[in-house]
Protein backbone atom coordinates (compact mmCIF):
# COMPACT_ATOMS: atom_id res chain seq x y z
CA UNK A 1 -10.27 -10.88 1.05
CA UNK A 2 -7.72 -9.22 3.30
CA UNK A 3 -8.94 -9.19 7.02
CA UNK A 4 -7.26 -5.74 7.40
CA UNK A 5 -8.31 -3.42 4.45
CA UNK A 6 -11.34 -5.40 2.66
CA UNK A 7 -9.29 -5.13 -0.59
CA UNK A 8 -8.61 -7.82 -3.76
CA UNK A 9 -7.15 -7.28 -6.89
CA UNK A 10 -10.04 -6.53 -9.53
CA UNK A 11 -7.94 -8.76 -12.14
CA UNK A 12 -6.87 -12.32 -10.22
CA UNK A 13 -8.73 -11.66 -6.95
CA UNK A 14 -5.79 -11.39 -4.81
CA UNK A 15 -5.98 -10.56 -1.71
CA UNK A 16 -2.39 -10.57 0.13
CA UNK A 17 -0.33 -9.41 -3.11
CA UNK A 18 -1.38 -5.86 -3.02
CA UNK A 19 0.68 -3.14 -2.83
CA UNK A 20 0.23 0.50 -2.32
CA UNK A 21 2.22 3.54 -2.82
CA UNK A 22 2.17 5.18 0.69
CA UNK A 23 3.57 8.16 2.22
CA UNK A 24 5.73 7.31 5.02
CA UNK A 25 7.69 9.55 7.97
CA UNK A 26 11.42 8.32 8.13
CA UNK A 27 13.66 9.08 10.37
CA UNK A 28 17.00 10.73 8.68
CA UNK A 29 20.14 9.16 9.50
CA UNK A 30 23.96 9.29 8.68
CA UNK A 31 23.16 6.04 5.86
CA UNK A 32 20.08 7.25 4.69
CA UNK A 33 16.49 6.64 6.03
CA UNK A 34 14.99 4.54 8.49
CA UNK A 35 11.41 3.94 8.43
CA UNK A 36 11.71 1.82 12.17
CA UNK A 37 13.22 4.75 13.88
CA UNK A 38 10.93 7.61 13.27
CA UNK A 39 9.17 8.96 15.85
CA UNK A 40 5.58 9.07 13.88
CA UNK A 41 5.43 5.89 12.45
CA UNK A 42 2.37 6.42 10.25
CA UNK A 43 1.72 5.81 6.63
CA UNK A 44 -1.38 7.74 4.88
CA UNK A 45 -2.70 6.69 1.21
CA UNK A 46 -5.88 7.39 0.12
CA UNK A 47 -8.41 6.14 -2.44
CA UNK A 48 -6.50 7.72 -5.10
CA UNK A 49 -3.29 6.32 -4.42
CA UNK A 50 -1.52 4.16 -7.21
CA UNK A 51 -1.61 0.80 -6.20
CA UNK A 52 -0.55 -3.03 -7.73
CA UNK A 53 -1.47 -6.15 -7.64
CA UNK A 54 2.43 -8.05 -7.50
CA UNK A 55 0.21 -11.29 -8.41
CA UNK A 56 -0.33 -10.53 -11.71
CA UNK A 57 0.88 -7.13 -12.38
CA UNK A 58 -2.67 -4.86 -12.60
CA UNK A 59 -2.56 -1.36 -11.76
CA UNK A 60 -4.92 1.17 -11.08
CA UNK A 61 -5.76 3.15 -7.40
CA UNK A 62 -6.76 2.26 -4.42
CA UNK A 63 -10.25 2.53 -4.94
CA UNK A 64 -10.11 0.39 -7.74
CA UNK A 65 -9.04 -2.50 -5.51
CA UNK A 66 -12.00 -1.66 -3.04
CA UNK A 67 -14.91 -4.03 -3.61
CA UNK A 68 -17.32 -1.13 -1.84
């Protein structure tokens, strides 16, 4: 299990290959976006948030990947 988030991948049991589509604040600049530079660096997903397991490909939401 990941020491952060408690999550694993419901398919393999991964545990470090997850990833989770996040809203992010980015800072605008002149050759595009930089995620480093904004001034709230905070990224918010929630248990209904599509996420992936990059082990072995399984999909499904947050929650899903939440052994609670």
């Amino acid at each position: 299990m990941s020491a952060l988030f408690d999550m694993a991948c419901p398919a393999c049991g991964s545990a470090d290959r997850i990833d989770i589509a996040a809203t992010v604040w980015v800072r605008v600049t002149p050759d595009g976006t930089d995620p480093d530079n904004a001034e709230n660096g905070d990224h918010e997903f929630t248990p209904a948030s599509p996420a992936m397991c990059s082990g072995c490909g399984h999909r499904g939401t947050v929650a899903e990947f939440d052994p609670d």
